[in-house]
Protein backbone atom coordinates (compact mmCIF):
# COMPACT_ATOMS: atom_id res chain seq x y z
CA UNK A 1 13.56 -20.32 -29.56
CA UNK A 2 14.93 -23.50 -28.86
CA UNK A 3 18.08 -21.18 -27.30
CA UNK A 4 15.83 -19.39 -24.79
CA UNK A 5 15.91 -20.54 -21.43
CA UNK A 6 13.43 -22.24 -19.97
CA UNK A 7 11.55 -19.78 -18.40
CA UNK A 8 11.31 -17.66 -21.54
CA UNK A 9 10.16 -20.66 -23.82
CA UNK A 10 7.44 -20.77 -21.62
CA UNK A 11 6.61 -17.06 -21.17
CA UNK A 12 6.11 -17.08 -25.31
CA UNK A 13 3.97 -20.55 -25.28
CA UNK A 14 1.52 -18.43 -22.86
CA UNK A 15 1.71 -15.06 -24.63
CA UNK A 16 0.83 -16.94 -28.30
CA UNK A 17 -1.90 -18.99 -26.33
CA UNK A 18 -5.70 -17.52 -27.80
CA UNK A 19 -6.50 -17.32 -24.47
CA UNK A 20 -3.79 -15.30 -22.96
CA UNK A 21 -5.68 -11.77 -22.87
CA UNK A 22 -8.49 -13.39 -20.56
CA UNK A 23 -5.58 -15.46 -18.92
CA UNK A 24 -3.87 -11.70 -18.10
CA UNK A 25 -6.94 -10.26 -17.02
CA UNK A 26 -7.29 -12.88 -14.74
CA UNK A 27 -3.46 -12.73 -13.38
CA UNK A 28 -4.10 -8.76 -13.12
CA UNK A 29 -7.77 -9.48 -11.25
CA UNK A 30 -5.41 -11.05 -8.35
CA UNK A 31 -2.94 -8.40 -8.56
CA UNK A 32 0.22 -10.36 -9.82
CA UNK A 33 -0.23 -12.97 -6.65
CA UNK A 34 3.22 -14.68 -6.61
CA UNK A 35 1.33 -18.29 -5.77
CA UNK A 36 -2.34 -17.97 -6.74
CA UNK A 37 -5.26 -21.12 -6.47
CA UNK A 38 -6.46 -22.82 -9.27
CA UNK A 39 -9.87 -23.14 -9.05
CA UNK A 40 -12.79 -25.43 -10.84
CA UNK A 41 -16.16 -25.38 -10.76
CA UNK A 42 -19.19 -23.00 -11.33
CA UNK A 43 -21.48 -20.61 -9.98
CA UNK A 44 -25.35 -19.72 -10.48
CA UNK A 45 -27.53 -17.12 -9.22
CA UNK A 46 -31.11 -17.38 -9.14
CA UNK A 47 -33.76 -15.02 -8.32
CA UNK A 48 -34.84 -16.00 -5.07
CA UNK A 49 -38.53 -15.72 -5.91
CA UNK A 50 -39.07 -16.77 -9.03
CA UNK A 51 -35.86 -19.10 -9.57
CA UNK A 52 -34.77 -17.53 -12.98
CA UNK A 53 -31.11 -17.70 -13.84
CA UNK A 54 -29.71 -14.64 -13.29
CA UNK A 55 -26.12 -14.99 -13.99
CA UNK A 56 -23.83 -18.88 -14.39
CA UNK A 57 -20.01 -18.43 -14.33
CA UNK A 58 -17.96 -21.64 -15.46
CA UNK A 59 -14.54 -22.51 -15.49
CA UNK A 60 -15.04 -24.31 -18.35
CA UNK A 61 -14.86 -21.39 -20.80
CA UNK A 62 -11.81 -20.11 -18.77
CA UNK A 63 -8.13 -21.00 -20.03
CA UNK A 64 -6.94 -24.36 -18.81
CA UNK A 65 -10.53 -24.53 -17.33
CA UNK A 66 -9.80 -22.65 -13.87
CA UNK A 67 -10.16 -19.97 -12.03
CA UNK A 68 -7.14 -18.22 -10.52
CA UNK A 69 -7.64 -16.29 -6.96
CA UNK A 70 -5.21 -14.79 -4.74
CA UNK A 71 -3.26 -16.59 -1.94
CA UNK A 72 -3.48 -14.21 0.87
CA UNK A 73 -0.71 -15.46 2.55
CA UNK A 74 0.63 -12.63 4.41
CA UNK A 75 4.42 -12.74 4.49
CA UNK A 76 6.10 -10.88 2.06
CA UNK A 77 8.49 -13.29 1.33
CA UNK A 78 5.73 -15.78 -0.13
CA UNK A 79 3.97 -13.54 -1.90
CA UNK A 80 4.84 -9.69 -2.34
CA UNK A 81 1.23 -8.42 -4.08
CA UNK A 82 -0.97 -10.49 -1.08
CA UNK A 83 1.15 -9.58 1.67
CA UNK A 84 1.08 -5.94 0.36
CA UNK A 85 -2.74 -6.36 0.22
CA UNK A 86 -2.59 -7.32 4.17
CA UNK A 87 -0.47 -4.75 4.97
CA UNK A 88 -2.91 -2.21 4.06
CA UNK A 89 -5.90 -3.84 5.66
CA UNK A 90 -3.73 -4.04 8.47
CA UNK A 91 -3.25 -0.11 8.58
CA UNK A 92 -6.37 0.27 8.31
CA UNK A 93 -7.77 -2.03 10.94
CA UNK A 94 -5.59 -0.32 13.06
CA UNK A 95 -5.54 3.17 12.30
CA UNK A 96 -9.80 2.67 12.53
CA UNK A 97 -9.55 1.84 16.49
CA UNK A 98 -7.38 4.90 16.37
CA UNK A 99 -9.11 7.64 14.55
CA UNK A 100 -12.42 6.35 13.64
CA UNK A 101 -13.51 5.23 10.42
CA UNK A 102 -14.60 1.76 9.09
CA UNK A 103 -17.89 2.18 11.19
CA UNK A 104 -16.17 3.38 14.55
CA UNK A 105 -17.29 6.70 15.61
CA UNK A 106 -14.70 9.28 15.70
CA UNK A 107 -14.56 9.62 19.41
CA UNK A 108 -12.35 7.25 19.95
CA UNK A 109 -9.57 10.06 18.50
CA UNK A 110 -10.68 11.48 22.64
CA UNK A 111 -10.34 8.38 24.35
CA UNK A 112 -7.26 6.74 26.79
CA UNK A 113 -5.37 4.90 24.11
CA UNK A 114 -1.48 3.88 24.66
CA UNK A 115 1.03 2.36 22.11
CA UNK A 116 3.27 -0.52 24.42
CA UNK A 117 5.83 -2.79 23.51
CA UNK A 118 6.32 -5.54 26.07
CA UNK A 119 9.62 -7.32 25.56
CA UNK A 120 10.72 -11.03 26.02
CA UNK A 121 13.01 -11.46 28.99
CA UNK A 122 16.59 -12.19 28.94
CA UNK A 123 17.96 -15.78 28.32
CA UNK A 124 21.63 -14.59 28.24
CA UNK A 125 23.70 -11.88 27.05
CA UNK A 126 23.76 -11.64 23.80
CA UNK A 127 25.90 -9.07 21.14
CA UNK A 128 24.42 -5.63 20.65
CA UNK A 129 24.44 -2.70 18.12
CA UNK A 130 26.16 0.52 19.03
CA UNK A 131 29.38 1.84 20.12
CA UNK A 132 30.26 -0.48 22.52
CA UNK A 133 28.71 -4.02 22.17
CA UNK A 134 29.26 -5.37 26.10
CA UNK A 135 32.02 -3.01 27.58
CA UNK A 136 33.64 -5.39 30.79
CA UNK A 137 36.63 -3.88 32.62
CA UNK A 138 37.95 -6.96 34.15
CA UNK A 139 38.26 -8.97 31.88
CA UNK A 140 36.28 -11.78 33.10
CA UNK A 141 35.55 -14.96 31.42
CA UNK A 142 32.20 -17.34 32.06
CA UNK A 143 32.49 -21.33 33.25
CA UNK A 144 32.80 -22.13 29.43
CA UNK A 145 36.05 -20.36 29.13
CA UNK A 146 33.99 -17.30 26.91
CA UNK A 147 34.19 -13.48 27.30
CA UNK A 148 31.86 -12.20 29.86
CA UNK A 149 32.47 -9.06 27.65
CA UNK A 150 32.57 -7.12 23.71
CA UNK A 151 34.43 -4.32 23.01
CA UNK A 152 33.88 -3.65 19.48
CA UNK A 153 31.40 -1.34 17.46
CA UNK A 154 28.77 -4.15 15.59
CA UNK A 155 26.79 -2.29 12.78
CA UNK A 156 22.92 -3.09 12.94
CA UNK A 157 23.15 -5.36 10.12
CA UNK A 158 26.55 -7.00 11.17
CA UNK A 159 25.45 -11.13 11.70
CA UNK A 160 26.77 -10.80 15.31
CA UNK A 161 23.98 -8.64 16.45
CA UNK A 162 21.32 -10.59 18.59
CA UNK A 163 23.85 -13.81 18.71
CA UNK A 164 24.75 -15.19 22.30
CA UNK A 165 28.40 -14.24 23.94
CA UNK A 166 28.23 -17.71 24.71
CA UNK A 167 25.88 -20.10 23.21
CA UNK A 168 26.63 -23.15 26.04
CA UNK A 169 25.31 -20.26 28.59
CA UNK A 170 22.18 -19.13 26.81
CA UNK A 171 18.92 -20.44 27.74
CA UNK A 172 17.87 -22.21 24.78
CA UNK A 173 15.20 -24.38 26.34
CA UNK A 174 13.49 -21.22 28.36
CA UNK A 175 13.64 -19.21 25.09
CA UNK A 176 11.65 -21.41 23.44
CA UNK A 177 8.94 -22.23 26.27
CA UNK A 178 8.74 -18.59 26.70
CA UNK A 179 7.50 -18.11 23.28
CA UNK A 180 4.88 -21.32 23.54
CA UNK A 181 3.46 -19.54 26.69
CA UNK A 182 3.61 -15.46 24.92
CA UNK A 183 0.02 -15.66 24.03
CA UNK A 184 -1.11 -16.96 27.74
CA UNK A 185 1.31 -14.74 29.10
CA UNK A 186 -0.24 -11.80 27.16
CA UNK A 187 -3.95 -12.88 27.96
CA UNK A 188 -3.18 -12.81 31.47
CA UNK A 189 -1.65 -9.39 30.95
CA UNK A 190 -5.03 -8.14 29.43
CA UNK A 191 -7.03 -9.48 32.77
CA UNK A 192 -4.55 -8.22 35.26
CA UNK A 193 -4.63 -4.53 33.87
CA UNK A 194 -8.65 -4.89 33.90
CA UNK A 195 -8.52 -5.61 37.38
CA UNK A 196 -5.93 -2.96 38.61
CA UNK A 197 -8.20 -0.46 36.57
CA UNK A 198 -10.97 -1.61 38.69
CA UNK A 199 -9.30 -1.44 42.02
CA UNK A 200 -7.65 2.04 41.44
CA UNK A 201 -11.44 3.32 40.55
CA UNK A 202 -12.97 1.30 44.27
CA UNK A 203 -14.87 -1.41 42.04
CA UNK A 204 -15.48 -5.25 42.77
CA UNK A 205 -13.00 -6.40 39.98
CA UNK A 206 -16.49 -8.80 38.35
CA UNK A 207 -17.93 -5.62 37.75
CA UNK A 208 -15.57 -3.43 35.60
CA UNK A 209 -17.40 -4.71 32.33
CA UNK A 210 -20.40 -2.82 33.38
CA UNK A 211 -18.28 0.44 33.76
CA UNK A 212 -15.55 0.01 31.41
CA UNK A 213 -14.31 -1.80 28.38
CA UNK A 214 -10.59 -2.35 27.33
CA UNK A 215 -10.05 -3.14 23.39
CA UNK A 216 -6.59 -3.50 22.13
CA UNK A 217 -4.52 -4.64 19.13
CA UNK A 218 -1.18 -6.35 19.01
CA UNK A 219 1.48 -7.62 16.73
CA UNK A 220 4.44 -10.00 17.41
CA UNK A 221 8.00 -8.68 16.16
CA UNK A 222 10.83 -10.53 16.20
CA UNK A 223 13.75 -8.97 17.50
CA UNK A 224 17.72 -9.89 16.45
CA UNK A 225 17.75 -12.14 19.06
CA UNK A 226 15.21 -14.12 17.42
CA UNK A 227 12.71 -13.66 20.70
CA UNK A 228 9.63 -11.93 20.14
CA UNK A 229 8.44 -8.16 20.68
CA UNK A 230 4.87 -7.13 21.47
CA UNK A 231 3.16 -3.85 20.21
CA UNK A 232 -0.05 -3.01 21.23
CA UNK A 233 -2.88 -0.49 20.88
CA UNK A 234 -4.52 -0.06 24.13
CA UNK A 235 -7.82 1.69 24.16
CA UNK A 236 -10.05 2.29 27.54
CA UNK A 237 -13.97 2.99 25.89
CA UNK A 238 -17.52 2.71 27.98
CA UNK A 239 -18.91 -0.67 28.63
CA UNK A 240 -20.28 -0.86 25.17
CA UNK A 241 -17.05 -0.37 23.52
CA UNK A 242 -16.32 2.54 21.26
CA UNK A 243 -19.61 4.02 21.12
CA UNK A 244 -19.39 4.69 24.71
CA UNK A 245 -17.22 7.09 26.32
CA UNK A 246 -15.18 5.96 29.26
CA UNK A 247 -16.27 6.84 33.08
CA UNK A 248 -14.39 9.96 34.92
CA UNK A 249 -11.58 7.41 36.14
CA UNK A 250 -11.24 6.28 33.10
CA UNK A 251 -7.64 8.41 31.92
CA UNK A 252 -4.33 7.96 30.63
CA UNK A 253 -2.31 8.01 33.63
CA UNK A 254 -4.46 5.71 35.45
CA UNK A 255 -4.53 3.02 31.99
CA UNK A 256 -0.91 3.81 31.93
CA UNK A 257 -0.34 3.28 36.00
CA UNK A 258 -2.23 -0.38 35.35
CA UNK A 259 -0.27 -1.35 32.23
CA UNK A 260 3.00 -0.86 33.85
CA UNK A 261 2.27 -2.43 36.64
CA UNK A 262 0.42 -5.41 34.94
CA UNK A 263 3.60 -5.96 32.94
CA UNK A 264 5.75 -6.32 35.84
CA UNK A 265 3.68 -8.71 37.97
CA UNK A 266 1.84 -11.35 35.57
CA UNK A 267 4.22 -14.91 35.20
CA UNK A 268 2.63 -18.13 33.66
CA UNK A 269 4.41 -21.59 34.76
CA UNK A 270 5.14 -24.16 32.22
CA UNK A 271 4.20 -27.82 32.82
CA UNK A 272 6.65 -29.56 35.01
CA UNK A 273 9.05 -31.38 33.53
CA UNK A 274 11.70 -34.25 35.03
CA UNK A 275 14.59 -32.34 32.63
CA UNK A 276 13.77 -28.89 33.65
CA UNK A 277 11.52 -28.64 36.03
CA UNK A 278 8.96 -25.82 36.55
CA UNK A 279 9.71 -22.61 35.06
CA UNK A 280 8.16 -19.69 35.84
CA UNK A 281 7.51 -17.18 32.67
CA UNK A 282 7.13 -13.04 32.36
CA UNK A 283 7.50 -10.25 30.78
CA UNK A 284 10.95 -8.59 30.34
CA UNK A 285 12.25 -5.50 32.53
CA UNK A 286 12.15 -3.00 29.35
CA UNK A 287 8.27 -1.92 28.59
CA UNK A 288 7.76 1.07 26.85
CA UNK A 289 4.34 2.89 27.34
CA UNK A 290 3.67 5.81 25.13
CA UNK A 291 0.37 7.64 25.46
CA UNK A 292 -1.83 8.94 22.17
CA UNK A 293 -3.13 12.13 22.17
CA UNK A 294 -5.50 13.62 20.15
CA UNK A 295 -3.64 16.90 20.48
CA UNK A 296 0.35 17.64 21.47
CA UNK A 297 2.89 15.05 21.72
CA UNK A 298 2.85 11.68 21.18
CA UNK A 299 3.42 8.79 18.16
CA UNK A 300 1.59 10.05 14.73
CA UNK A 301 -1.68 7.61 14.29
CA UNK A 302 -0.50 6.92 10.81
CA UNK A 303 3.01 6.00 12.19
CA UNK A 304 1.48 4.02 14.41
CA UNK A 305 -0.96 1.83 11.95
CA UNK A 306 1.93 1.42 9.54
CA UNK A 307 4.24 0.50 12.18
CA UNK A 308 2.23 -2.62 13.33
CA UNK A 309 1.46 -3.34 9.24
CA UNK A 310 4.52 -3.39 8.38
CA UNK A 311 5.36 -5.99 10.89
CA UNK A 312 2.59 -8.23 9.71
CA UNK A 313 3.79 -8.39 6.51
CA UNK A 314 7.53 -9.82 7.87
CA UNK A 315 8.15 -13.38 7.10
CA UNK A 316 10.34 -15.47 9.54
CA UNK A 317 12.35 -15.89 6.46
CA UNK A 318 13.00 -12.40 6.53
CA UNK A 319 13.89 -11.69 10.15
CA UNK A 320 16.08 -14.08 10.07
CA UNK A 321 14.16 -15.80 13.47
CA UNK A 322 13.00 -19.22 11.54
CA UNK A 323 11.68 -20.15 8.50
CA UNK A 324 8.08 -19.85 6.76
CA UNK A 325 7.79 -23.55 6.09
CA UNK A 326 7.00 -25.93 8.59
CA UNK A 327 9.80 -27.96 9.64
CA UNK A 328 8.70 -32.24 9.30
CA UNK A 329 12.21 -33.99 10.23
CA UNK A 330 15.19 -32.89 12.16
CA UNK A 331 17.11 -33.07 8.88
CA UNK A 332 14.80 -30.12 7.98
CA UNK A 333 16.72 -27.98 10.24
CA UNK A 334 19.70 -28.56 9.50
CA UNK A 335 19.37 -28.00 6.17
CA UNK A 336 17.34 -24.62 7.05
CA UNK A 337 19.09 -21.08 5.75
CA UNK A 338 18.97 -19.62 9.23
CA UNK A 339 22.02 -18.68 11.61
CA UNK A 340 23.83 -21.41 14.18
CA UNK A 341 21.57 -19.26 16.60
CA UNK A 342 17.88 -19.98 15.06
CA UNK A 343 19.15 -23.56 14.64
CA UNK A 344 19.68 -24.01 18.46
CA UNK A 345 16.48 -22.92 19.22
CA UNK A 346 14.81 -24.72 16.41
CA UNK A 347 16.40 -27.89 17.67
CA UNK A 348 15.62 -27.00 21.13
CA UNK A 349 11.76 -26.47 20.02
CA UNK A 350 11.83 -30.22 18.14
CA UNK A 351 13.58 -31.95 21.36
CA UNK A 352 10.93 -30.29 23.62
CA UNK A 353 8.69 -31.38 21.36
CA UNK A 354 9.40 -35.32 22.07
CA UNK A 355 8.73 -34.75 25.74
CA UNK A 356 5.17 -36.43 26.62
CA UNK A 357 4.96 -33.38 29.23
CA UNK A 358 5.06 -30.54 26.67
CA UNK A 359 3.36 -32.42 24.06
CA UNK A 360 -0.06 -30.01 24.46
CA UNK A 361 2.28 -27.49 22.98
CA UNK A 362 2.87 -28.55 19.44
CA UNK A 363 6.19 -27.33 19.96
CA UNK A 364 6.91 -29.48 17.11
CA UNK A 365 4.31 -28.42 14.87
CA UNK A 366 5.69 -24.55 15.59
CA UNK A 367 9.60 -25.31 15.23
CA UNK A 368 9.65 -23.22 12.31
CA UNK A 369 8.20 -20.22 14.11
CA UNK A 370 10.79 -21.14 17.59
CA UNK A 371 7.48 -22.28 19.19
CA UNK A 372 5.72 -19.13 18.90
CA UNK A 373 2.38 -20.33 18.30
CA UNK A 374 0.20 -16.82 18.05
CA UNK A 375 -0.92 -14.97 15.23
CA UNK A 376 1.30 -12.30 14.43
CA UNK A 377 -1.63 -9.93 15.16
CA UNK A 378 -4.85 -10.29 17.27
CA UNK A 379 -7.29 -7.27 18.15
CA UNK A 380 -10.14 -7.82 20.87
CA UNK A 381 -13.81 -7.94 18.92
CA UNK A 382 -14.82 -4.14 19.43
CA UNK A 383 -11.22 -2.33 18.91
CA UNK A 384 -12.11 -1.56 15.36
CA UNK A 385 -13.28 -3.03 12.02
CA UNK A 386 -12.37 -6.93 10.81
CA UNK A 387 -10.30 -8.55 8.14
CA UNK A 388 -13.73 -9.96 6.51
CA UNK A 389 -15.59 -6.31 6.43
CA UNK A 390 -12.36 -4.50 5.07
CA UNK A 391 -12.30 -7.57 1.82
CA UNK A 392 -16.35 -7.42 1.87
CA UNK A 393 -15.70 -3.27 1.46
CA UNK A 394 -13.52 -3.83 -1.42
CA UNK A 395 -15.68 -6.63 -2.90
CA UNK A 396 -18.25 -4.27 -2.92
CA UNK A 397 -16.33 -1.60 -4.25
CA UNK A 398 -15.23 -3.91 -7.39
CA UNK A 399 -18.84 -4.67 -7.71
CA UNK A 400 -18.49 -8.35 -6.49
CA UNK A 401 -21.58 -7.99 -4.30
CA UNK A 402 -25.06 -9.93 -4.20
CA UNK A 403 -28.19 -8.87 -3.06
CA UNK A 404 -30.54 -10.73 -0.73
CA UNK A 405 -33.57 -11.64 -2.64
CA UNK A 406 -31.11 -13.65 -4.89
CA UNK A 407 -30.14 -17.53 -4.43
CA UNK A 408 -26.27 -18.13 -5.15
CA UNK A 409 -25.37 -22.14 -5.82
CA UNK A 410 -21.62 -23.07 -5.71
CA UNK A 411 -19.40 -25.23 -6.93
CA UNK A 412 -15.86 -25.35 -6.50
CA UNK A 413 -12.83 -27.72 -5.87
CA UNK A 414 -9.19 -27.35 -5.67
CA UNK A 415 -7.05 -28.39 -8.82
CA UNK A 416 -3.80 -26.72 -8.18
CA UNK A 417 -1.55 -23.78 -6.95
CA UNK A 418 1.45 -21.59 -8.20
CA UNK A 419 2.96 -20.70 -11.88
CA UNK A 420 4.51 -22.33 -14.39
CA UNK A 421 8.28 -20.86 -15.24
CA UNK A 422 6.86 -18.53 -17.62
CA UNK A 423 3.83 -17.26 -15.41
CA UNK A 424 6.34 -16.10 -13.38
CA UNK A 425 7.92 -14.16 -15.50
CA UNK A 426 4.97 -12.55 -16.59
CA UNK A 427 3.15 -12.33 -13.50
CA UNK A 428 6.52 -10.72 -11.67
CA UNK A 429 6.14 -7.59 -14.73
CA UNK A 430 2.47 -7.43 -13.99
CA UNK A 431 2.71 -6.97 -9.92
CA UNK A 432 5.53 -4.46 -10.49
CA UNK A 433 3.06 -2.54 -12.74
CA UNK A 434 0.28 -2.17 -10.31
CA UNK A 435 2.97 -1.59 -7.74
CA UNK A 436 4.32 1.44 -9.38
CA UNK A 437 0.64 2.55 -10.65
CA UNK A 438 -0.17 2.25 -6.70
CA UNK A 439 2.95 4.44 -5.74
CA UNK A 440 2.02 7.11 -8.77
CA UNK A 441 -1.18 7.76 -7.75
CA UNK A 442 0.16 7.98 -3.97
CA UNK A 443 2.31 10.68 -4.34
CA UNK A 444 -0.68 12.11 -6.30
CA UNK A 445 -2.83 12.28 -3.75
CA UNK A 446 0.18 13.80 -1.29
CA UNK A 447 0.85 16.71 -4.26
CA UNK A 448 -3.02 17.43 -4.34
CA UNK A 449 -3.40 18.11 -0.24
């Protein structure tokens, strides 16, 4: 034993511990989470009218005295099992608002809904997938002495994709102020189309909430070029959301007329600045508006809901477009696996960060992230279910529910996160066996239909 490797040596202290079959029920209970909490304290439920003792839980009579409960983080590259988890919610958050489901009437399958992906603009030419990167016939060169142009063939994994022809050229500072201002820009987006809808349908623009009600739900990609992507589920429902059906001029075309045009004409201006001045923000040129119909052609609702979850799930780490750890000191960056690309920008974010005019922007606080400071996804309140009803479902479904004529006193603190060497190991076997349970009973279900 004394040969073993670390991690091993430890794997065998756990698995000869007494308490290793409750410890492995407990690592199974969270589903193999790569970084779980350790939790102490206790829990007592009383009968609300009498004040019996119904049930106590301790820690105390757990192994090493605490609990251990997931991490939901939600990038894969953290923690596989949780961000799996979130995926699915996802899905089905989304695929609810499409099809009904989750408490949403299935009317909403009838309803004007649109899958669009709004684009960041351009902050320079950058190297492209395909035959021809940048064909240029004449040869031309730009004031830094660089190719205007690319001739060759990049693969869509080749590290040139999504890198600037010439880095002195690109826009590194309106990059990243265009990702500080993507959620205003998008919020602004979501007001102008309720207004156009209102004005193509002859109503004062204050009065389209009594008529009409737009519910959506978005997630932020990040493309090659490290700028990020929107994709949306737009939905046009009566003025009480999806249990109302939307007036006569209420369609597609005219949702899809507003949308476009709503893309092209919103801008947000950033602070001004004595270095840069006032820039003025939008969407790019490419939008892509694709309608959802309940019959005929059109994106597959299941497509559709796993598209958006499987972008949730993305770590920066993983699309190569920052990092998933905060960045605290400029040495940070440097010393960040990310291309010479990511670093520009990061560096751009943390210099823009010093400046007492962009200083409401955290940009240093989102460095990490390129100063995109939304949440990957956000849905307006009546598109379809929430995060806390889909966990309270499956709570329920585990039998982790209380009933209301009980009292519930808690006590809980915080005494620690993550696995030992040897956890790991363990831990790693246990989250690929629920994995490939899940997958089993998957293709199951598919046989069975």
């Amino acid at each position: 034993m004394r040969h073993l490797p670390e991690a091993d040596r430890d794997a065998l202290r756990i698995a000869q511990d007494p308490n290793f079959p409750r410890w492995l029920q407990q690592i199974t209970q969270t589903g193999g989470c790569a970084h779980p909490v350790h939790l102490s304290g206790s829990t007592t439920t009383l009968d609300g009218t009498t004040g019996e003792i119904l049930r106590h839980y301790d820690t105390r009579n757990e192994p090493g005295e605490r609990l251990l409960v997931r991490c939901r983080n939600r990038r894969s590259t953290v923690c596989g099992p949780c961000s799996r988890l979130h995926a699915g919610d996802t899905f089905h958050l989304v695929r609810a608002g499409l099809t009904g489901g989750k408490n949403v009437p299935a009317t909403v399958r009838t309803r004007p809904r649109l899958f669009v992906t709004l684009t960041a603009p351009s902050f320079g030419p950058v190297h492209r997938a395909g035959l021809i990167c940048r064909p240029r016939r004449d040869g031309g060169t730009c004031e830094h002495g660089r190719s205007l142009g690319c001739g060759a063939a990049h693969a869509p994994d080749a590290p040139a994709v999504g890198q600037p022809l010439c880095p002195d050229c690109y826009d590194y500072n309106a990059h990243v102020l265009w990702h500080a201002h993507a959620s205003k820009l998008w919020d602004r987006f979501v007001i102008d189309v309720r207004r156009r809808l209102a004005s193509s349908a002859g109503l004062v623009q204050s009065r389209f909430a009594a008529h009409a009600r737009l519910s959506f739900a978005r997630v932020a990609e990040y493309q090659k070029r490290a700028a990020v992507h929107i994709h949306a589920v737009v939905r046009l429902d009566g003025p009480n959301g999806p249990d109302d059906e939307p007036p006569a001029w209420g369609t597609a075309e005219h949702l899809t007329d507003a949308v476009r045009a709503s893309a092209g004409r919103v801008l947000v201006r950033t602070p001004y600045s004595p270095a840069l001045g006032e820039l003025t923000l939008n969407w790019g040129a490419q939008t892509d508006i694709r309608p959802l119909r309940s019959h005929g052609d059109g994106p597959d609702y299941d497509a559709v809901a796993a598209y958006v979850a499987k972008y949730v799930s993305k770590g920066a780490d993983e699309t190569g477009a920052g990092t998933d750890y905060k960045v605290t000191a400029w040495d940070d960056i440097d010393a960040a696996p990310v291309s010479e690309h990511v670093r520009t920008l990061m560096r751009a974010c943390w210099r823009l960060g010093g400046l007492p005019e962009y200083e409401p922007l955290r940009l240093r606080a989102w460095t990490h992230t390129l100063g995109y400071r939304g949440h990957i996804l956000t849905k307006s309140r009546a598109y379809s279910t929430t995060y806390a009803a889909l966990r309270a479902e499956r709570a329920e479904h585990m039998g982790h529910t209380e009933t209301a004529a009980v009292i519930t006193e808690r006590y809980w603190r915080y005494v620690g996160s993550g696995h030992t060497p040897g956890a790991v190991l363990i831990t790693t076997g246990v989250a690929e066996d629920i994995a490939m349970n899940r997958e089993i009973a998957r293709e199951e279900r598919e046989v069975s239909r």
